[in-house]
PDB file of N, CA and C in Angstrom:
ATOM      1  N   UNK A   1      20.548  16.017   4.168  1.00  0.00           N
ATOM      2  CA  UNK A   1      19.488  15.380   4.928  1.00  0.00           C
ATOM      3  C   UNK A   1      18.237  15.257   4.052  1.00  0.00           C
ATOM      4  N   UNK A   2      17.412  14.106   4.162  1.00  0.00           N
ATOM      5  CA  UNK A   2      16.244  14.164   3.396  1.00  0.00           C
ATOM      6  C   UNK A   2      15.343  14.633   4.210  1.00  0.00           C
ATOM      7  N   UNK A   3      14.414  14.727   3.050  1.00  0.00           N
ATOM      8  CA  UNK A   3      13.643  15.998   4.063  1.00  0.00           C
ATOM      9  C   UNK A   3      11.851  15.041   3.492  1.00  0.00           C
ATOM     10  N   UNK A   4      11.719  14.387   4.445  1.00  0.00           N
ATOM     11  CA  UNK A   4      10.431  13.791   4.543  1.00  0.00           C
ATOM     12  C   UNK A   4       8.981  14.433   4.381  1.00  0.00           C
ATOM     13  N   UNK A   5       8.439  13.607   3.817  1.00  0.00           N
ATOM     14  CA  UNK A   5       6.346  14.589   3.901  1.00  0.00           C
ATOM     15  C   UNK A   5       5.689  13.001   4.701  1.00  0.00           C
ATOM     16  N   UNK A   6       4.578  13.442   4.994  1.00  0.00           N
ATOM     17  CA  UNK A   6       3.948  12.688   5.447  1.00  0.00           C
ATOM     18  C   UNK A   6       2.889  12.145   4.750  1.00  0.00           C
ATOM     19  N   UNK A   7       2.683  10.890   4.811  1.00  0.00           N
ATOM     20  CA  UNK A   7       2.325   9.861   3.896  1.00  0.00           C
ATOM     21  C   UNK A   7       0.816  10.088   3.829  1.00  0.00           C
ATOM     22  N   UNK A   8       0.253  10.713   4.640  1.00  0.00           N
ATOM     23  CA  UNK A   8      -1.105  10.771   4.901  1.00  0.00           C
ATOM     24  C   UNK A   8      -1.583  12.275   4.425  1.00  0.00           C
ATOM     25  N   UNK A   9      -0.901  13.212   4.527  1.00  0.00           N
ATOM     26  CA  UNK A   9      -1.211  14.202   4.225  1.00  0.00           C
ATOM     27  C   UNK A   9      -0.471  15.294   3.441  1.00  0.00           C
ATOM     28  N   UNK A  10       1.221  14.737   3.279  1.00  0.00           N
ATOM     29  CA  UNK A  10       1.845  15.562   2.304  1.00  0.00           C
ATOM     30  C   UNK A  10       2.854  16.688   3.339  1.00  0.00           C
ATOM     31  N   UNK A  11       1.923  16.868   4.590  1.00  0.00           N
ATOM     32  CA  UNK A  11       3.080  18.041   4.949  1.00  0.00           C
ATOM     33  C   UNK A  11       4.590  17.718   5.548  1.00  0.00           C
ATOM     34  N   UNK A  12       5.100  18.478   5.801  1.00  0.00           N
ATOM     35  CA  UNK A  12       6.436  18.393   6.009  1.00  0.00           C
ATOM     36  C   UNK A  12       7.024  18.724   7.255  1.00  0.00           C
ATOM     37  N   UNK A  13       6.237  19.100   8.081  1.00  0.00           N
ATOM     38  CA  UNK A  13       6.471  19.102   9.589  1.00  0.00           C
ATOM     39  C   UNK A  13       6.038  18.477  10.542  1.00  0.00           C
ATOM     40  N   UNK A  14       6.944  18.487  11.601  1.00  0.00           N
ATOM     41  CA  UNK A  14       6.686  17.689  12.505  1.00  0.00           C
ATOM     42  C   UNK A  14       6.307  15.899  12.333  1.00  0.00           C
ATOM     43  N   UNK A  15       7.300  15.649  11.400  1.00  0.00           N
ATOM     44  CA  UNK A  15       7.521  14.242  11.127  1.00  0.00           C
ATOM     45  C   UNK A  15       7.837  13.294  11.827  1.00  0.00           C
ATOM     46  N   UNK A  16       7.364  11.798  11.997  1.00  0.00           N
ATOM     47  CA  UNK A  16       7.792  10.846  12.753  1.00  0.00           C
ATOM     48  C   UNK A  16       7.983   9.549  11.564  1.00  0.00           C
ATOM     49  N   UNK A  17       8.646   9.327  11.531  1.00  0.00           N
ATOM     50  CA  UNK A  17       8.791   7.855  10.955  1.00  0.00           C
ATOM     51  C   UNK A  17       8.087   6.323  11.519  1.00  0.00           C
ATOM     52  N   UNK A  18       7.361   5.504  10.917  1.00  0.00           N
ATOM     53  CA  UNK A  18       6.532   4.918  11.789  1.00  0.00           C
ATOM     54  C   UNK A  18       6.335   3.386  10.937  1.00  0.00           C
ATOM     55  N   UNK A  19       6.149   2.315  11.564  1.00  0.00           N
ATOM     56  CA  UNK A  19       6.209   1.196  10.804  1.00  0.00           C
ATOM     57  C   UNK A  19       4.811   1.034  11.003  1.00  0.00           C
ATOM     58  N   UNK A  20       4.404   0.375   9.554  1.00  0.00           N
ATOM     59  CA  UNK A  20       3.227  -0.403   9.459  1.00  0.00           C
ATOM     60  C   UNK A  20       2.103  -1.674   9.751  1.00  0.00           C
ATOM     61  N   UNK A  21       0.968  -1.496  10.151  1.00  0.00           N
ATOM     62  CA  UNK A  21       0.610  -2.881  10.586  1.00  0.00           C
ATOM     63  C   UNK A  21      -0.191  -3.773   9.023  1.00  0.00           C
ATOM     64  N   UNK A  22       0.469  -2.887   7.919  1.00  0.00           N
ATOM     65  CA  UNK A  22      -0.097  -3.777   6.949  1.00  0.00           C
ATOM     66  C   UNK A  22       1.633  -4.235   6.122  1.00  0.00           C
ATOM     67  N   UNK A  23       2.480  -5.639   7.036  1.00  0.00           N
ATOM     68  CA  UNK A  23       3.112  -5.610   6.049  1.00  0.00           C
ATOM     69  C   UNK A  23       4.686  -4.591   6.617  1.00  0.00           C
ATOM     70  N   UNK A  24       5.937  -5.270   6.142  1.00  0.00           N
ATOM     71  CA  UNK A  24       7.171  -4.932   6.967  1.00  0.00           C
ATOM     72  C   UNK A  24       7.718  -3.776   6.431  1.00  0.00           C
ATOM     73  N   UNK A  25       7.497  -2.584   6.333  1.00  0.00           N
ATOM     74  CA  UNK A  25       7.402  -0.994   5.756  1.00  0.00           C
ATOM     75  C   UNK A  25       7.233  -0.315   6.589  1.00  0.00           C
ATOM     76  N   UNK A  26       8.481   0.719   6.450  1.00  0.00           N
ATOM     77  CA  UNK A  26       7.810   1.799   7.047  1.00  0.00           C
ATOM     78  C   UNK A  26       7.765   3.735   6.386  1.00  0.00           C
ATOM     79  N   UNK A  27       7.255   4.304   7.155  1.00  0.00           N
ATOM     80  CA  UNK A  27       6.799   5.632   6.542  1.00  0.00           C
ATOM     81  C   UNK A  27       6.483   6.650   7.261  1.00  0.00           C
ATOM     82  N   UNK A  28       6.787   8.334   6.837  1.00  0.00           N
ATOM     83  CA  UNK A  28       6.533   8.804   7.577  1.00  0.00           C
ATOM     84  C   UNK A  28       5.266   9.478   7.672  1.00  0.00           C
ATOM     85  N   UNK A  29       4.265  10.398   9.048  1.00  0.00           N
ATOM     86  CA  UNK A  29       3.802  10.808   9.367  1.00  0.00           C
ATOM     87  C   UNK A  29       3.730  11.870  10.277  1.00  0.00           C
ATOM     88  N   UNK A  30       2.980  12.926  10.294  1.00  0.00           N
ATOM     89  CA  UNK A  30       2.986  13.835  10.486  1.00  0.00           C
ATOM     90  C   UNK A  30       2.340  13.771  12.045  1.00  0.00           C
ATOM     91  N   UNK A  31       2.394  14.935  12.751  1.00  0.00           N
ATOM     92  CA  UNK A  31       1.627  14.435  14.484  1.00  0.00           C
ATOM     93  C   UNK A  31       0.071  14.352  14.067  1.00  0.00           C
ATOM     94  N   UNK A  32      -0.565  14.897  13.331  1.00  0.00           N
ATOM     95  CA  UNK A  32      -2.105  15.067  13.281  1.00  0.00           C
ATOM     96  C   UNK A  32      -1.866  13.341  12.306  1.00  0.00           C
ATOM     97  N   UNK A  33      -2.026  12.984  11.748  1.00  0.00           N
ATOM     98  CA  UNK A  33      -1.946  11.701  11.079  1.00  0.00           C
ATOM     99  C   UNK A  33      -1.481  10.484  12.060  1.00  0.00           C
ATOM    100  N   UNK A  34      -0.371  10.981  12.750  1.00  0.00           N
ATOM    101  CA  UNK A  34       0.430   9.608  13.422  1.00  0.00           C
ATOM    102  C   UNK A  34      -0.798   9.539  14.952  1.00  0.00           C
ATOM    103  N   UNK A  35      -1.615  10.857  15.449  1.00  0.00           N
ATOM    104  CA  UNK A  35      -2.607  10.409  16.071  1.00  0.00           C
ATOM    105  C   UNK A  35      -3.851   9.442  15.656  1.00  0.00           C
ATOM    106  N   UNK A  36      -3.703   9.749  14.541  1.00  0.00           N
ATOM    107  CA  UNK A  36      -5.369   9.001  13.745  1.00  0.00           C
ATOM    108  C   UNK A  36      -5.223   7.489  13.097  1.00  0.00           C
ATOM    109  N   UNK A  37      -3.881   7.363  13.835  1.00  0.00           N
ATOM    110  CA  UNK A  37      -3.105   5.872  13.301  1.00  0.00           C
ATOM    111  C   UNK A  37      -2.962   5.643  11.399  1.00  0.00           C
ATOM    112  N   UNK A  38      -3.235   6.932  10.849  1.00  0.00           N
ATOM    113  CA  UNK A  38      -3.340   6.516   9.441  1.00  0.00           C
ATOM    114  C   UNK A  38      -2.231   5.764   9.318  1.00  0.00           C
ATOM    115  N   UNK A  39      -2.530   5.296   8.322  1.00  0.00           N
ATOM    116  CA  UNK A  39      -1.524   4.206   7.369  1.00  0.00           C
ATOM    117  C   UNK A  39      -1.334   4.589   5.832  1.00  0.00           C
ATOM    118  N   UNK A  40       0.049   4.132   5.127  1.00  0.00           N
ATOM    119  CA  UNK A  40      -0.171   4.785   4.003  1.00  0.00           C
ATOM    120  C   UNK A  40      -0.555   3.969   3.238  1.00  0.00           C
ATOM    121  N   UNK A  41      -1.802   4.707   1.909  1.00  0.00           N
ATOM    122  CA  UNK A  41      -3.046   4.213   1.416  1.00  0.00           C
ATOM    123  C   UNK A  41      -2.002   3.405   0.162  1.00  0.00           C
ATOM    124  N   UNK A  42      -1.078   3.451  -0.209  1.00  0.00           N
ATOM    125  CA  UNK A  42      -0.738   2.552  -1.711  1.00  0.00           C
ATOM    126  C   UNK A  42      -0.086   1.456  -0.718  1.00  0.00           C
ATOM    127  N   UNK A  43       1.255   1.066   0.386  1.00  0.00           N
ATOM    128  CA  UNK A  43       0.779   0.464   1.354  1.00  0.00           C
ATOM    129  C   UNK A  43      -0.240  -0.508   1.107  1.00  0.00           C
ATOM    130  N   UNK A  44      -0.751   0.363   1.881  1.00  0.00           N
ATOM    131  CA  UNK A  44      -2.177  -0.996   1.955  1.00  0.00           C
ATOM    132  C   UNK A  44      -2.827  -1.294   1.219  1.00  0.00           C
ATOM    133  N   UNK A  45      -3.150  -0.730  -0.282  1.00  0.00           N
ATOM    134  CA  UNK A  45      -3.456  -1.616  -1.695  1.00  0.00           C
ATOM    135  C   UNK A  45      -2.516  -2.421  -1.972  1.00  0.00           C
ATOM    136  N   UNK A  46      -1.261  -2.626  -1.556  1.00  0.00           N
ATOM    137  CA  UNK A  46      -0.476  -3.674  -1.965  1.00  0.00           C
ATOM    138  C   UNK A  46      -0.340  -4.710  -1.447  1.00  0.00           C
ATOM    139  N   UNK A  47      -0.302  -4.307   0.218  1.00  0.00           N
ATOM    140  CA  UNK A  47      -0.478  -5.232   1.057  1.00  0.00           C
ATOM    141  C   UNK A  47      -1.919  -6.245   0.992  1.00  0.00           C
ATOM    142  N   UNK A  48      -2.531  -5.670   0.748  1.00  0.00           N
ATOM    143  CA  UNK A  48      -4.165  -6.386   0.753  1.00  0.00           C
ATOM    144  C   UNK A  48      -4.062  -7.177  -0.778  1.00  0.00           C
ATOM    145  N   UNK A  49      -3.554  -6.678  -1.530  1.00  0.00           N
ATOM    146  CA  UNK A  49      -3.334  -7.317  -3.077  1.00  0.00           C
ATOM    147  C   UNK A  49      -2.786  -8.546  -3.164  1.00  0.00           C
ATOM    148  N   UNK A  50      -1.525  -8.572  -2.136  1.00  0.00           N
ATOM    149  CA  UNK A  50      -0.665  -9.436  -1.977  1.00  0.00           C
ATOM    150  C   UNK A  50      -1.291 -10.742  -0.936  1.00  0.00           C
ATOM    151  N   UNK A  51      -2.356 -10.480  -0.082  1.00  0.00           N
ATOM    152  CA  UNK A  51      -2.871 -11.333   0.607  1.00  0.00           C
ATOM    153  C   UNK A  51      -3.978 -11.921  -0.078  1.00  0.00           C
ATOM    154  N   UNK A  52      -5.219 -11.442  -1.212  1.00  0.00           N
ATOM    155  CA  UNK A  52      -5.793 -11.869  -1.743  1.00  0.00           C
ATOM    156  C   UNK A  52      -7.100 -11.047  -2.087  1.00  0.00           C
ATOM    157  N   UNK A  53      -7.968 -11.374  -2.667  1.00  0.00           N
ATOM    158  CA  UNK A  53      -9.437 -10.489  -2.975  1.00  0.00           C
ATOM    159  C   UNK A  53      -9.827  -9.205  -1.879  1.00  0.00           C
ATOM    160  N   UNK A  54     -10.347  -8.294  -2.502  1.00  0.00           N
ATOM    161  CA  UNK A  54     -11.096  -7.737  -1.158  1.00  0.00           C
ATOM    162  C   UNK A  54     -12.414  -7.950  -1.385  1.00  0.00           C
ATOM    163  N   UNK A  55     -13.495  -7.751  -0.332  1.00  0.00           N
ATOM    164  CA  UNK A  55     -12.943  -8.538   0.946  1.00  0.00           C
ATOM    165  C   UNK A  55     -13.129  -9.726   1.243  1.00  0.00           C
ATOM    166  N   UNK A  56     -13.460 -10.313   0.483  1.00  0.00           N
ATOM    167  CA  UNK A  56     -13.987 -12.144   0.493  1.00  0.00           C
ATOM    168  C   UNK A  56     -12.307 -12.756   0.893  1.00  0.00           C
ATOM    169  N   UNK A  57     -11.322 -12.633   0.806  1.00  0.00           N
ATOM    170  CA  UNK A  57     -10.188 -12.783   1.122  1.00  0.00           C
ATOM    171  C   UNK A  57      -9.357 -13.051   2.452  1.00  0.00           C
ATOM    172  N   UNK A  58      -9.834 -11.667   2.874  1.00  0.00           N
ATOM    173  CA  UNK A  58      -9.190 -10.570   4.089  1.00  0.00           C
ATOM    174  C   UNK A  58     -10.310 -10.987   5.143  1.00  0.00           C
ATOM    175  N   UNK A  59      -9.214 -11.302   6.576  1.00  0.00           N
ATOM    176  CA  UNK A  59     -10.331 -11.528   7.716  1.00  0.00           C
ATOM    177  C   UNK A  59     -10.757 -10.217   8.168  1.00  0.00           C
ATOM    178  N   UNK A  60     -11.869 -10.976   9.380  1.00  0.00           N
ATOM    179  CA  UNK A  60     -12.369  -9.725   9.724  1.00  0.00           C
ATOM    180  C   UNK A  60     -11.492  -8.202  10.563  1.00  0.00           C
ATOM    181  N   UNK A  61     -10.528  -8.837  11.240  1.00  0.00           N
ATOM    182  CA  UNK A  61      -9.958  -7.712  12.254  1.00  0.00           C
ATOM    183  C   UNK A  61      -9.154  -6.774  10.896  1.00  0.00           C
ATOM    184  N   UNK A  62      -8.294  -7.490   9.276  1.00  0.00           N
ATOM    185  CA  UNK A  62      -7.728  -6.495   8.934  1.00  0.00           C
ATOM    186  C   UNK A  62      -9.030  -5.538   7.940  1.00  0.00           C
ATOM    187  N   UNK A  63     -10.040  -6.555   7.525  1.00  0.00           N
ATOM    188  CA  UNK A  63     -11.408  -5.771   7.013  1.00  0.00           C
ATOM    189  C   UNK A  63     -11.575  -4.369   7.651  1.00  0.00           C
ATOM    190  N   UNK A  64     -11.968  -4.730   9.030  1.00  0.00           N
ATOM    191  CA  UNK A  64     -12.338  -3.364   9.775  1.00  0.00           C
ATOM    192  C   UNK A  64     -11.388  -2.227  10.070  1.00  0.00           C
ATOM    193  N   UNK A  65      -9.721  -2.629  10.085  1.00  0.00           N
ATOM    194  CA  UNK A  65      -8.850  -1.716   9.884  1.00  0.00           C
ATOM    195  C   UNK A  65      -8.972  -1.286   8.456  1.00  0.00           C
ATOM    196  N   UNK A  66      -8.821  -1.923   7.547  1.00  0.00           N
ATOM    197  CA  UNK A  66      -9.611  -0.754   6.181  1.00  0.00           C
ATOM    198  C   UNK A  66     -10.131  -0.128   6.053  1.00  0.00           C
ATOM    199  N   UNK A  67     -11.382  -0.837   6.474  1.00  0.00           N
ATOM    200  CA  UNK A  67     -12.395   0.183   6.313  1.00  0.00           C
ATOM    201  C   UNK A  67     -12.313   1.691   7.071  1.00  0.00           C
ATOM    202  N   UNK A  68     -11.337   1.610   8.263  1.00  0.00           N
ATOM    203  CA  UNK A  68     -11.203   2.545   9.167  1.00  0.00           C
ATOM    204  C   UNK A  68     -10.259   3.793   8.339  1.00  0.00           C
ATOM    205  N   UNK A  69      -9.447   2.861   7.642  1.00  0.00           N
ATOM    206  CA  UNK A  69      -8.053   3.789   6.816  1.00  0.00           C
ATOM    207  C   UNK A  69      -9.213   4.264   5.439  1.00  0.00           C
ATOM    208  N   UNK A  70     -10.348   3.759   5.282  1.00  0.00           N
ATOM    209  CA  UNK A  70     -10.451   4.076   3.702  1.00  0.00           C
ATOM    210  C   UNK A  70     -11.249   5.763   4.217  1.00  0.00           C
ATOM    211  N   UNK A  71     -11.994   5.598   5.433  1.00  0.00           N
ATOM    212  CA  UNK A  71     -12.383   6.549   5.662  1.00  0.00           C
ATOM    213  C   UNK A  71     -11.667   7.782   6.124  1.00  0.00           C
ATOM    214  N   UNK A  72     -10.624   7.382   6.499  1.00  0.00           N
ATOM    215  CA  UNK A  72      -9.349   8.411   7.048  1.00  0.00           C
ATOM    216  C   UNK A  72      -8.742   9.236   5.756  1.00  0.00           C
ATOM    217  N   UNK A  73      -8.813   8.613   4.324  1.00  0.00           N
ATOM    218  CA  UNK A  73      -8.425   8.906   3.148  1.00  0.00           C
ATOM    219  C   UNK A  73      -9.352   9.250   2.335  1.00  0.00           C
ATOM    220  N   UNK A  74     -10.772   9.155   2.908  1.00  0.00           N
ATOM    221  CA  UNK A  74     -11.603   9.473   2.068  1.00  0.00           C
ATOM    222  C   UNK A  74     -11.637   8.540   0.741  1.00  0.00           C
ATOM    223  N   UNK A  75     -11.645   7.605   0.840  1.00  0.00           N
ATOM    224  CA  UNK A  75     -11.456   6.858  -0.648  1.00  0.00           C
ATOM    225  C   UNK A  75     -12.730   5.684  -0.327  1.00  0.00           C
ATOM    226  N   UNK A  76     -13.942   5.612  -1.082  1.00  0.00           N
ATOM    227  CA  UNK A  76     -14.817   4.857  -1.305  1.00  0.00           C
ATOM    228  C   UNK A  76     -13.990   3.209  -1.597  1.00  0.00           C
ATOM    229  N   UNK A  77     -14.874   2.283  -0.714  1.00  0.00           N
ATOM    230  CA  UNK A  77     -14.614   1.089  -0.932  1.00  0.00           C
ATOM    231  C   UNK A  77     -14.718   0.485  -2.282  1.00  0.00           C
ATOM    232  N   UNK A  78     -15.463   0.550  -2.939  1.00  0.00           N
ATOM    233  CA  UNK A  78     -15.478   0.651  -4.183  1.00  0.00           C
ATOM    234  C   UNK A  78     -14.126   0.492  -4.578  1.00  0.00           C
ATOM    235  N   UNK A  79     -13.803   1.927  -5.091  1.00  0.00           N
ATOM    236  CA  UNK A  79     -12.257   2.763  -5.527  1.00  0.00           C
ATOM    237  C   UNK A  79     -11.194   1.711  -4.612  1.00  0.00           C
ATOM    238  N   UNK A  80     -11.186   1.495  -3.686  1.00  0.00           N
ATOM    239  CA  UNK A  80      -9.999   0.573  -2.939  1.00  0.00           C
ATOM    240  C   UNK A  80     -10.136  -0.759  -3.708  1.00  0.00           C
ATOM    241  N   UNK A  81     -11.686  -1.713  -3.302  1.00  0.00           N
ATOM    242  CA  UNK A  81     -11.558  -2.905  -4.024  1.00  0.00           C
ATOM    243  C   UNK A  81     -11.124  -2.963  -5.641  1.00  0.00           C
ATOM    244  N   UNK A  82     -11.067  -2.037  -6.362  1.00  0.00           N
ATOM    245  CA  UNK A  82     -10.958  -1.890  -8.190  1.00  0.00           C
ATOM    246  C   UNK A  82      -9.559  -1.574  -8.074  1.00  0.00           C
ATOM    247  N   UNK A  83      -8.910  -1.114  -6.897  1.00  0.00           N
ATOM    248  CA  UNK A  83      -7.346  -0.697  -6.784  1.00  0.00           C
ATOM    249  C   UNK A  83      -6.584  -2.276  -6.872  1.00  0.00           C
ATOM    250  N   UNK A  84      -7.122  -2.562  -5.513  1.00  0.00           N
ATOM    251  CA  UNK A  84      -6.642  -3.921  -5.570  1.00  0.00           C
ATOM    252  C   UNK A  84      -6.123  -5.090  -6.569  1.00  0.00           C
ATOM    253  N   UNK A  85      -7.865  -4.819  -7.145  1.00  0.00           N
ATOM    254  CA  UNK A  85      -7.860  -6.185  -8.201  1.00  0.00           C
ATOM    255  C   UNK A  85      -7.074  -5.175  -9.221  1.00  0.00           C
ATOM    256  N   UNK A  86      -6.806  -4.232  -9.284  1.00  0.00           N
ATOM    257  CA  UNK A  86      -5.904  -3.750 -10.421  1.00  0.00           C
ATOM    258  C   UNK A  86      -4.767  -4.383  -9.950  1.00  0.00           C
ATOM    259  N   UNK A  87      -3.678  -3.980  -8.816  1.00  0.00           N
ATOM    260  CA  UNK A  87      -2.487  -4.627  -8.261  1.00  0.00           C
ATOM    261  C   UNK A  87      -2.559  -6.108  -8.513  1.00  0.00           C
ATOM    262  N   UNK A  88      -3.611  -6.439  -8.076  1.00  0.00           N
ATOM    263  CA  UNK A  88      -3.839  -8.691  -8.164  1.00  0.00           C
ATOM    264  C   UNK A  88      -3.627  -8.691  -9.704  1.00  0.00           C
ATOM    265  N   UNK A  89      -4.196  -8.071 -10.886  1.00  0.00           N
ATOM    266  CA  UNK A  89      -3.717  -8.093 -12.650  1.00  0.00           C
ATOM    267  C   UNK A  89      -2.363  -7.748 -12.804  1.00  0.00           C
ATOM    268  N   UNK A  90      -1.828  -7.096 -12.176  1.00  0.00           N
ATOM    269  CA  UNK A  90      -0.677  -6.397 -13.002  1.00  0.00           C
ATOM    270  C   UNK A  90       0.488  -6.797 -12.211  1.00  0.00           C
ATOM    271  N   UNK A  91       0.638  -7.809 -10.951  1.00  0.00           N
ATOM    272  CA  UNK A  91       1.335  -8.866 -10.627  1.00  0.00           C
ATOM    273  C   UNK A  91       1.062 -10.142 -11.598  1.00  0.00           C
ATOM    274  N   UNK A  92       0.102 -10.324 -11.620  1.00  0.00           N
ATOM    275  CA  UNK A  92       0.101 -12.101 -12.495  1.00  0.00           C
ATOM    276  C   UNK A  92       0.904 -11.538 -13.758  1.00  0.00           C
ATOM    277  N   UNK A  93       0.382 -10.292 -14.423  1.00  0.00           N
ATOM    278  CA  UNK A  93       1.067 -10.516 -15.369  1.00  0.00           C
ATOM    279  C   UNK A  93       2.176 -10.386 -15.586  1.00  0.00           C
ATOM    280  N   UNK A  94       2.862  -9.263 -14.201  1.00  0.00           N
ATOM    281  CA  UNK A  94       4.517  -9.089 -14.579  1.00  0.00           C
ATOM    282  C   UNK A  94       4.934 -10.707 -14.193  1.00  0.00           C
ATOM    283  N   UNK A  95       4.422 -11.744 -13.273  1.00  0.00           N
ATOM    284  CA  UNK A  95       4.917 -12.874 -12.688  1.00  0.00           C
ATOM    285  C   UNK A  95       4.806 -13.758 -14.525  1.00  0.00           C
ATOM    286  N   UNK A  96       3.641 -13.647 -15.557  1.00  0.00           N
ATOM    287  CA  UNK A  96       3.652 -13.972 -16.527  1.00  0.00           C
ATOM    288  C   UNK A  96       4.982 -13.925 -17.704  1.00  0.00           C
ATOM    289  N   UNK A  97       4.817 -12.525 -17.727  1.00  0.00           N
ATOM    290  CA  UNK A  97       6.322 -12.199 -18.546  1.00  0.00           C
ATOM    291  C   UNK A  97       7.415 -13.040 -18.008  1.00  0.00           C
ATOM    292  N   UNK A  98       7.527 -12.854 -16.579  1.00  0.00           N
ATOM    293  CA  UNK A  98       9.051 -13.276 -15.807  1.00  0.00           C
ATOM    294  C   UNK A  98       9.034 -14.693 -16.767  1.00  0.00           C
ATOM    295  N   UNK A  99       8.295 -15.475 -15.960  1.00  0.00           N
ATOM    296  CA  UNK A  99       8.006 -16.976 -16.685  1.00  0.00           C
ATOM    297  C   UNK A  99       8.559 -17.101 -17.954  1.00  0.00           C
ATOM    298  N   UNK A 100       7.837 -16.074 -18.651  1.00  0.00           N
ATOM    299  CA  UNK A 100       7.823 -16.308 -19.980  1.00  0.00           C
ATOM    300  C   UNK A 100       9.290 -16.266 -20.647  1.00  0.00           C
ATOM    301  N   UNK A 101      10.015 -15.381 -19.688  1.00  0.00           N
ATOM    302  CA  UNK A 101      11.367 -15.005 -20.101  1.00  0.00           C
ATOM    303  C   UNK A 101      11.473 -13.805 -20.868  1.00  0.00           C
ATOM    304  N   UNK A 102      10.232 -12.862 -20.770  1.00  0.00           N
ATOM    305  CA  UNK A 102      10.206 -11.690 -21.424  1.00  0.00           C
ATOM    306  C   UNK A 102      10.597 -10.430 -20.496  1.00  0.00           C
ATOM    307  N   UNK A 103      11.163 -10.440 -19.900  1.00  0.00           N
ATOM    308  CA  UNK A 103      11.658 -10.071 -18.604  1.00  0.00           C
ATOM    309  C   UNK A 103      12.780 -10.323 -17.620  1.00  0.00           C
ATOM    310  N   UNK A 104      14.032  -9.831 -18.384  1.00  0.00           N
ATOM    311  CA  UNK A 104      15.369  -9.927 -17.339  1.00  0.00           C
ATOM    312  C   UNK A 104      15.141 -10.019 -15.630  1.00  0.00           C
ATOM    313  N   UNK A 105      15.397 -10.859 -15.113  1.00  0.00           N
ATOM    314  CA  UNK A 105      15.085 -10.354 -13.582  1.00  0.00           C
ATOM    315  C   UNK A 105      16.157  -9.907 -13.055  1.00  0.00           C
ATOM    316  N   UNK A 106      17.360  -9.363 -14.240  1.00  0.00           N
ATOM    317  CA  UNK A 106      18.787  -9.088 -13.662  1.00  0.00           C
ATOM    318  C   UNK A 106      17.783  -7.368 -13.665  1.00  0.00           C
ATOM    319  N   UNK A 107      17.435  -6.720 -14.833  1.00  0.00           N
ATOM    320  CA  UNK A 107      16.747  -5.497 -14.882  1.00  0.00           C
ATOM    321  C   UNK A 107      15.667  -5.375 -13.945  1.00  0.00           C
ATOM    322  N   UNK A 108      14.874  -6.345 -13.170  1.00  0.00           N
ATOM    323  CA  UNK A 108      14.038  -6.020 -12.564  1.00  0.00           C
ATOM    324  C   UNK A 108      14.960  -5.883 -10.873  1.00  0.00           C
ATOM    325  N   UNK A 109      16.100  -6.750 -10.581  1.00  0.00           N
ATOM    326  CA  UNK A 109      16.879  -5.904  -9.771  1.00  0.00           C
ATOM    327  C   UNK A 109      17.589  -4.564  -9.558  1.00  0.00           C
ATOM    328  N   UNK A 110      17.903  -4.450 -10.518  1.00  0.00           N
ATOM    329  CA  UNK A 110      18.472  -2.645 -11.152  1.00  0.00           C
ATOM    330  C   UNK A 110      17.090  -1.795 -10.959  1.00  0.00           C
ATOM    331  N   UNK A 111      16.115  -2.352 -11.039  1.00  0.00           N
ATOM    332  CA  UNK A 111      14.997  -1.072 -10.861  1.00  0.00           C
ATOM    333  C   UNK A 111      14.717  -0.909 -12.290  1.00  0.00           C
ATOM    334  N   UNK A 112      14.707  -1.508 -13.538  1.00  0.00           N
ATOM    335  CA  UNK A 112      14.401  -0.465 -14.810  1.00  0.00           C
ATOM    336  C   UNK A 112      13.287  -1.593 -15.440  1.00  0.00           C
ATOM    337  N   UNK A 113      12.696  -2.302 -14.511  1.00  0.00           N
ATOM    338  CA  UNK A 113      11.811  -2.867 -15.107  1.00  0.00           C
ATOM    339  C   UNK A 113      10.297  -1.726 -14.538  1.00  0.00           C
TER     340      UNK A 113
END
């Protein structure tokens, strides 16, 4: 059996498995976390990466759910928006390589890219 932690806080009890409103994923959480609706924080740098800038991008209703999760994680907006635009660089460029043909996409199915 695998033996789950919770995405929000690491512990290992009293786990629920729970799908996300950023994006078709899911993950688990713990009862003190799965009350506070957290969400898990890499999750939602990807998800938000994948939709576009923060926050000039992002409407207002998923803005204010951020901002709600950044405070739940303690992570300065700042630190989230520089996450992002890190994820938004380091997609163009793996999408660059692919292009380029520097990059098997038979290996990026296998996982060893």
């Amino acid at each position: 059996m695998i033996k789950l932690k919770c995405a929000g806080c690491k512990k290992a009890e009293g786990i629920t498995v729970v799908c996300s409103m950023f994006g078709a994923t899911s993950f688990a959480l713990c009862d003190k976390c799965l009350r506070e609706g957290r969400e898990d924080y890499r999750n939602m740098v990807n998800y938000i990466s994948g939709a576009g800038h923060w926050p000039q991008d992002i409407n207002d209703i998923y803005q204010a759910e951020v901002r709600r999760q950044l405070k739940l994680h303690g992570v300065p907006e700042e630190v989230f928006k520089f996450e992002v635009e890190r994820a938004i660089a380091e997609e163009q460029a793996f999408i660059s390589e692919l292009c380029a043909g520097k990059v098997d996409l038979a290996d990026v199915m296998e996982g060893e890219f």
